[in-house]
N, C-alpha and C. Protein backbone atom coordinates (compact mmCIF):
# COMPACT_ATOMS: atom_id res chain seq x y z
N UNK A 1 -8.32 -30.03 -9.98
CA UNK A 1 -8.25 -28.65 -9.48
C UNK A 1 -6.94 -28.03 -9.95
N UNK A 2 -6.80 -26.78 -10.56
CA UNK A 2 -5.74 -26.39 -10.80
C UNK A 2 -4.95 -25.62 -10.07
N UNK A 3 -4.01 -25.52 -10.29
CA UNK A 3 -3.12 -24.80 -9.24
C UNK A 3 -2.24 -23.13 -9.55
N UNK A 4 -1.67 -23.03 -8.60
CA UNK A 4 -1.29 -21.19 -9.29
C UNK A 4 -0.72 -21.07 -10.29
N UNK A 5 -0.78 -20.30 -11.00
CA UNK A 5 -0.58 -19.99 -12.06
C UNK A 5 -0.38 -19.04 -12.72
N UNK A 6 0.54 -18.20 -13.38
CA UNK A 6 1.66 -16.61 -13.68
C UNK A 6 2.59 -16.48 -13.09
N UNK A 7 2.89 -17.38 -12.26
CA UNK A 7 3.99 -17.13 -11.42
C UNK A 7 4.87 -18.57 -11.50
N UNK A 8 6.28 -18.04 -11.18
CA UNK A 8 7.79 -19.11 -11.69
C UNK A 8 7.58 -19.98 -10.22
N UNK A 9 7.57 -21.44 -10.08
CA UNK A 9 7.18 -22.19 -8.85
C UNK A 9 8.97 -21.74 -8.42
N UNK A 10 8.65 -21.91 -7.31
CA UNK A 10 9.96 -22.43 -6.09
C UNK A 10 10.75 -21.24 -6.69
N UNK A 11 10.49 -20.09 -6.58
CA UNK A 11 11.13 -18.63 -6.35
C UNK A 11 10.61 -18.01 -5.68
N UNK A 12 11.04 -17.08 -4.76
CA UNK A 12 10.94 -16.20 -3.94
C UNK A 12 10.29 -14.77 -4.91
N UNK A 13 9.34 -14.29 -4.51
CA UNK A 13 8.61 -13.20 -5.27
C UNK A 13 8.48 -12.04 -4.53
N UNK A 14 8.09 -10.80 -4.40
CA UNK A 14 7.57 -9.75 -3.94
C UNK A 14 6.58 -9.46 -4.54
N UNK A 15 4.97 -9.66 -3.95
CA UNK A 15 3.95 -9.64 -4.57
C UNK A 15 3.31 -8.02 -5.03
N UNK A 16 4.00 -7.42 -4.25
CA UNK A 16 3.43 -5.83 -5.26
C UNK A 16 4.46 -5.71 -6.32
N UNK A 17 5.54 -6.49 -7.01
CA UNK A 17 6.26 -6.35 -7.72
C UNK A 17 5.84 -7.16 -9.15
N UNK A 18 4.49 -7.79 -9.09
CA UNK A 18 4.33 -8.91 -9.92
C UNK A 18 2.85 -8.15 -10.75
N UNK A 19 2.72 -7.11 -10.37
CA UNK A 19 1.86 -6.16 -11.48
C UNK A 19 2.08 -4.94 -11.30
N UNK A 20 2.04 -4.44 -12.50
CA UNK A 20 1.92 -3.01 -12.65
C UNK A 20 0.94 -1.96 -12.86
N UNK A 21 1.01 -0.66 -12.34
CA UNK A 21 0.19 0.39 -12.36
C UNK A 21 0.20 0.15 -14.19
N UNK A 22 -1.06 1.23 -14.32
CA UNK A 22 -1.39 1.60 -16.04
C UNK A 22 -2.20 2.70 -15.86
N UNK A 23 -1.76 4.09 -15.96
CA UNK A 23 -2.91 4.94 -15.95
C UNK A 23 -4.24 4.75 -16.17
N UNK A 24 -4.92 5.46 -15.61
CA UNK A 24 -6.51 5.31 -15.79
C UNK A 24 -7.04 3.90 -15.91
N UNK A 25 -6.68 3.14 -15.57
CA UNK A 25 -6.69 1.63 -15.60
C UNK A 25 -7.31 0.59 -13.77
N UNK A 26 -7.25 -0.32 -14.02
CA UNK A 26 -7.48 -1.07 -13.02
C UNK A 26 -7.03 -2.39 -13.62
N UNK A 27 -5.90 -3.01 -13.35
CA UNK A 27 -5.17 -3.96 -14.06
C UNK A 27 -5.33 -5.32 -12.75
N UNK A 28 -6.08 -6.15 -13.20
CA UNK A 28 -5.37 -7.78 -12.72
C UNK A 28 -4.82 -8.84 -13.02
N UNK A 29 -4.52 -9.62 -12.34
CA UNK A 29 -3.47 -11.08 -12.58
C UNK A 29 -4.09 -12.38 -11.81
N UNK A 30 -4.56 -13.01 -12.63
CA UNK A 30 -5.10 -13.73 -11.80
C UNK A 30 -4.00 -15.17 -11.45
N UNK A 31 -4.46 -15.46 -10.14
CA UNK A 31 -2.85 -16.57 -9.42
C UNK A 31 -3.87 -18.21 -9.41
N UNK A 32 -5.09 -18.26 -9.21
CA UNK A 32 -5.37 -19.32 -8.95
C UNK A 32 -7.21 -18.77 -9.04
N UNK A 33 -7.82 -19.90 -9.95
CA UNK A 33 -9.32 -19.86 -10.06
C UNK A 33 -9.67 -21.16 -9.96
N UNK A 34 -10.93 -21.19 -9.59
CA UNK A 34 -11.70 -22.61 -9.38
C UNK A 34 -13.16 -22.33 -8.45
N UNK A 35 -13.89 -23.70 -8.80
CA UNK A 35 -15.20 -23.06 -7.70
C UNK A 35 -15.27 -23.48 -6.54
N UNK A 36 -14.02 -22.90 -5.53
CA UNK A 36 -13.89 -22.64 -4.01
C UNK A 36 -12.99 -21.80 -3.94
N UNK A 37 -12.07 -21.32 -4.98
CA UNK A 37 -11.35 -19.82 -4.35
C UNK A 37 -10.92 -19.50 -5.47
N UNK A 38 -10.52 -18.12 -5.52
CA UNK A 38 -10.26 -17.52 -6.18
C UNK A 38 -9.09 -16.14 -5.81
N UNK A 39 -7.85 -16.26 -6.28
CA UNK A 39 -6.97 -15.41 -5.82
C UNK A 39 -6.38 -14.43 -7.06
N UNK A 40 -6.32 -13.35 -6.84
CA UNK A 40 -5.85 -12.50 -7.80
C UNK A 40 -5.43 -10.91 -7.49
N UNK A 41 -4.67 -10.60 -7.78
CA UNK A 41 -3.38 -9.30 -7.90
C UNK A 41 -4.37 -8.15 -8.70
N UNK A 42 -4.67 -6.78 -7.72
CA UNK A 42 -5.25 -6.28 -8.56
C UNK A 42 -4.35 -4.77 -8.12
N UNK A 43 -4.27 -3.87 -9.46
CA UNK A 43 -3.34 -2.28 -9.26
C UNK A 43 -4.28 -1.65 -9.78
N UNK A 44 -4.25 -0.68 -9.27
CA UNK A 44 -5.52 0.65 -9.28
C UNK A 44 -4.87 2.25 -9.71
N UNK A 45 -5.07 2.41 -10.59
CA UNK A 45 -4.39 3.71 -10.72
C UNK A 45 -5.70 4.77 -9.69
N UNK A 46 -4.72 6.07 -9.74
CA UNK A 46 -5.41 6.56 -8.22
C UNK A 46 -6.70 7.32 -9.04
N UNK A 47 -7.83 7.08 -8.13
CA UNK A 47 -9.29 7.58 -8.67
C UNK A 47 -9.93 6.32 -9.01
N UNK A 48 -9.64 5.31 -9.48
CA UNK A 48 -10.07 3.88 -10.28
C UNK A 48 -10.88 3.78 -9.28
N UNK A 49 -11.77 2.62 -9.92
CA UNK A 49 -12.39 1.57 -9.12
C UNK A 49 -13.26 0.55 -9.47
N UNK A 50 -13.50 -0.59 -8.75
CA UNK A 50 -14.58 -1.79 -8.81
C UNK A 50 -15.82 -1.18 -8.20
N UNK A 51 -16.63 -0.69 -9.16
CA UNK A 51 -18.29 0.01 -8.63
C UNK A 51 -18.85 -1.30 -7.25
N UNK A 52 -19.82 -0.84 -6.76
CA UNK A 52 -20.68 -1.66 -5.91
C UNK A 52 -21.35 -3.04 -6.61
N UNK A 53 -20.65 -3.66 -5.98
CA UNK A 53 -21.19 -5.51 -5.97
C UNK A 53 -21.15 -6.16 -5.24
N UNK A 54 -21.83 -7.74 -5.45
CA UNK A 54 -21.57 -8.38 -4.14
C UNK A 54 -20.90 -9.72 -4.49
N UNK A 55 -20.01 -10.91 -3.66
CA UNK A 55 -19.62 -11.59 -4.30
C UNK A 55 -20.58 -13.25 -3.37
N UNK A 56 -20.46 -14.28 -4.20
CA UNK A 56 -20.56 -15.27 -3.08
C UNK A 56 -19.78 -15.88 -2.28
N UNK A 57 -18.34 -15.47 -2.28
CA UNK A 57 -17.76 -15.71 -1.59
C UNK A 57 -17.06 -14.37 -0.45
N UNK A 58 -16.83 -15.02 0.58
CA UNK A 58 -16.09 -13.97 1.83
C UNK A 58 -14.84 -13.28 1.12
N UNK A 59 -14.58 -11.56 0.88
CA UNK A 59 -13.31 -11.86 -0.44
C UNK A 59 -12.40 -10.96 1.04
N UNK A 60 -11.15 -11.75 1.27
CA UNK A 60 -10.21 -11.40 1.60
C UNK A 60 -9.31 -10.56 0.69
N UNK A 61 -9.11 -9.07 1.39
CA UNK A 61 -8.49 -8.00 1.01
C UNK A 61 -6.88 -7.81 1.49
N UNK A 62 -5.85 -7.58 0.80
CA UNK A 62 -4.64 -7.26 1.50
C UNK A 62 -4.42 -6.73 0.78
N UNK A 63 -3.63 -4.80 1.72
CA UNK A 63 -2.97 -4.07 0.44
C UNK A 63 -1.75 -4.70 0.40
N UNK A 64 -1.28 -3.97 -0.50
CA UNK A 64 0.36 -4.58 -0.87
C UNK A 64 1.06 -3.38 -0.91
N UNK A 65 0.31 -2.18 -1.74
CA UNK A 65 1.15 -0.54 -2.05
C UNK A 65 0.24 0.48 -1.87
N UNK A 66 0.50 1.67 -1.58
CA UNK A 66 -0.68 2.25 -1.69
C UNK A 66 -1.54 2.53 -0.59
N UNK A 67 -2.78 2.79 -1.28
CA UNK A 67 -3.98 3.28 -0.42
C UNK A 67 -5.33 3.31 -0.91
N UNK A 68 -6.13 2.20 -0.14
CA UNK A 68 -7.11 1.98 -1.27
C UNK A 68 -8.25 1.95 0.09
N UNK A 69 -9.40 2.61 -0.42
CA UNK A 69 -10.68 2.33 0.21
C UNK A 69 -11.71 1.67 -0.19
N UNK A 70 -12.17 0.90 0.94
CA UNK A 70 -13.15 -0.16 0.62
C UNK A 70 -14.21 -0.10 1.63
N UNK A 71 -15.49 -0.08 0.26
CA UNK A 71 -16.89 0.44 0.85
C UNK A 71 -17.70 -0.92 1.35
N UNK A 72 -18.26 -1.22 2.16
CA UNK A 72 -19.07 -2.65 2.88
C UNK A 72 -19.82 -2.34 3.27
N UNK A 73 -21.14 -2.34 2.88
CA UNK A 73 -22.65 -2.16 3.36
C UNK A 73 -22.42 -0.57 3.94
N UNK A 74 -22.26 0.04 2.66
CA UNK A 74 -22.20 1.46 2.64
C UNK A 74 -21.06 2.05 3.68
N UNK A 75 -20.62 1.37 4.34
CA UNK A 75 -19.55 2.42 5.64
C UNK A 75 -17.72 2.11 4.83
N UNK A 76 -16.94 3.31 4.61
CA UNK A 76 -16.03 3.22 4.43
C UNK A 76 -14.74 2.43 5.15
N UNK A 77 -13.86 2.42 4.54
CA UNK A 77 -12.31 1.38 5.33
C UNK A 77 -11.35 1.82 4.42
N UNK A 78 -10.09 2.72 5.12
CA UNK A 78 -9.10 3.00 4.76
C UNK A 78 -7.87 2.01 4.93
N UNK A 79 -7.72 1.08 3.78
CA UNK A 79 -6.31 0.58 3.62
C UNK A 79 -5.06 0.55 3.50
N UNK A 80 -3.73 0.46 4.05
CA UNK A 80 -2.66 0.91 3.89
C UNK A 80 -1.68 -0.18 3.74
N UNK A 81 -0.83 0.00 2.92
CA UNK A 81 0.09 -1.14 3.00
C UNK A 81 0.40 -2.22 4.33
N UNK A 82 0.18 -3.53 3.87
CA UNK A 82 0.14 -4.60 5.05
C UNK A 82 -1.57 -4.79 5.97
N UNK A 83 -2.22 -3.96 5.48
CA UNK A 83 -3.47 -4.28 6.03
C UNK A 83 -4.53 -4.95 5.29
N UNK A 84 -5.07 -5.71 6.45
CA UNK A 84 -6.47 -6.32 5.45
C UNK A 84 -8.17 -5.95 6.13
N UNK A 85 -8.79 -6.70 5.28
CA UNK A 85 -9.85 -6.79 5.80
C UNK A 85 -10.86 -7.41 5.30
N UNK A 86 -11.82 -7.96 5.59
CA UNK A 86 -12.35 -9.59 4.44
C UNK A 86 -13.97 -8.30 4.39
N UNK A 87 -14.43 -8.83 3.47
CA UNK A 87 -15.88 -8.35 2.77
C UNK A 87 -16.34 -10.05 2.52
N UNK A 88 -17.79 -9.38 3.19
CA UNK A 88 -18.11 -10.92 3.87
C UNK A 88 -19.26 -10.93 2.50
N UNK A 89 -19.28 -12.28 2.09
CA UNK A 89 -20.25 -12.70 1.07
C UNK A 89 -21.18 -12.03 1.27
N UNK A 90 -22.28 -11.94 0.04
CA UNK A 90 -23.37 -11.37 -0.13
C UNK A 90 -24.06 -10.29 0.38
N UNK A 91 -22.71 -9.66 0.72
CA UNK A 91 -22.87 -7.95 1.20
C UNK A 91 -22.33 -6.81 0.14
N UNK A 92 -22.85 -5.90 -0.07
CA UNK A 92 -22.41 -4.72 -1.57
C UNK A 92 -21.43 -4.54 -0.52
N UNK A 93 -20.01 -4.29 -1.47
CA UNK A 93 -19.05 -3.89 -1.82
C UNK A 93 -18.43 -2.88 -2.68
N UNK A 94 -17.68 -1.98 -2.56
CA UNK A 94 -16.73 -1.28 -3.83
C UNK A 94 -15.15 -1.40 -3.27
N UNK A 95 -14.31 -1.17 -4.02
CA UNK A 95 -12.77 -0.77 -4.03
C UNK A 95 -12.82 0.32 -5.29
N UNK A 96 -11.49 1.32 -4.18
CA UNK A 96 -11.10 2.64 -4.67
C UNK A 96 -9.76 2.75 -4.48
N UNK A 97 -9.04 3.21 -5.59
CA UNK A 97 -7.96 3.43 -5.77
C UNK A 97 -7.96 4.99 -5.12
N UNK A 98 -7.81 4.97 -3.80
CA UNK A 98 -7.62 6.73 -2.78
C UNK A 98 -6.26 7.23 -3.89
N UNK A 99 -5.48 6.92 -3.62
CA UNK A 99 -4.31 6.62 -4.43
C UNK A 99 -4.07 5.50 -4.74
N UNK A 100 -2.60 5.62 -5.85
CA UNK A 100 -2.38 4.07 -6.74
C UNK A 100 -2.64 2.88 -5.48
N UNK A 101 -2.89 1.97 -5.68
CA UNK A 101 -3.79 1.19 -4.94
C UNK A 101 -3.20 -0.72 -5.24
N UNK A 102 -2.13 -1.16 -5.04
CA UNK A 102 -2.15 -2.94 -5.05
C UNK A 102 -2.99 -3.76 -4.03
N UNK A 103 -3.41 -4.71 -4.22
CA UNK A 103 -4.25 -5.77 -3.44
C UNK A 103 -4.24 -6.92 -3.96
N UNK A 104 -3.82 -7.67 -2.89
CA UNK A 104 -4.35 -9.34 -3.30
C UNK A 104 -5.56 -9.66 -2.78
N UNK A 105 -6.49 -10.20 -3.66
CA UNK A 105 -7.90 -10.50 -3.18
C UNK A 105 -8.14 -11.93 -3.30
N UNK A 106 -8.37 -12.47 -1.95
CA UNK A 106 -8.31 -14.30 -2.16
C UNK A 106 -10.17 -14.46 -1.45
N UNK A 107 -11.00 -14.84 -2.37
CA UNK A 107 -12.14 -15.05 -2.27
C UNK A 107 -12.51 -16.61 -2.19
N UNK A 108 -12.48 -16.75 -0.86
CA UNK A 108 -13.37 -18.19 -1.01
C UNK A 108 -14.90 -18.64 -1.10
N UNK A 109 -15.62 -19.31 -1.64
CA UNK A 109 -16.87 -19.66 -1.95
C UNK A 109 -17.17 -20.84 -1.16
């Protein structure tokens, strides 16, 4: 199983500091993959977004910057820095960059 990975071990980080906005873009980083989780850094320039899907795993949401909305079996959720909220497997999903938009998304399967 592999372990995290883009990031310097045994340093102290600030995780909205470890990607950057890109206009018109939706930029990620991925920290750790495998088939039981999956964690990764995603920046949203404002308007962006991940269209409607579903995943097999429960995907845990945390903003980091920003303001991002997230759609779950059609009903909206306004995110704000320090908040989360998990999107439970095999339910449609979207993320929207309301404005510029960071999130760590840790999906377990």
């Amino acid at each position: 199983m592999a372990g995290i990975k883009n990031f310097e071990k045994a340093e102290v980080v600030t995780l909205k500091e470890q990607i950057d906005y890109q206009k018109g873009q939706v930029v990620s980083k991925t920290m750790a993959q495998n088939e039981h989780l999956s964690v990764t850094l995603f920046a949203f320039d404002k308007d962006e977004e991940i269209s409607t899907h579903e995943s097999g795993g429960d995907a845990f949401v945390t903003c980091l910057d920003g303001v991002g909305k997230i759609t779950i079996d059609g009903e909206e959720y306004i995110l704000h820095e320090g908040e989360s909220i998990v999107m439970p497997a095999k339910h449609p999903h979207a993320v929207y960059g309301q404005e510029q938009f960071k999130m760590l998304l840790v999906v377990v399967f």
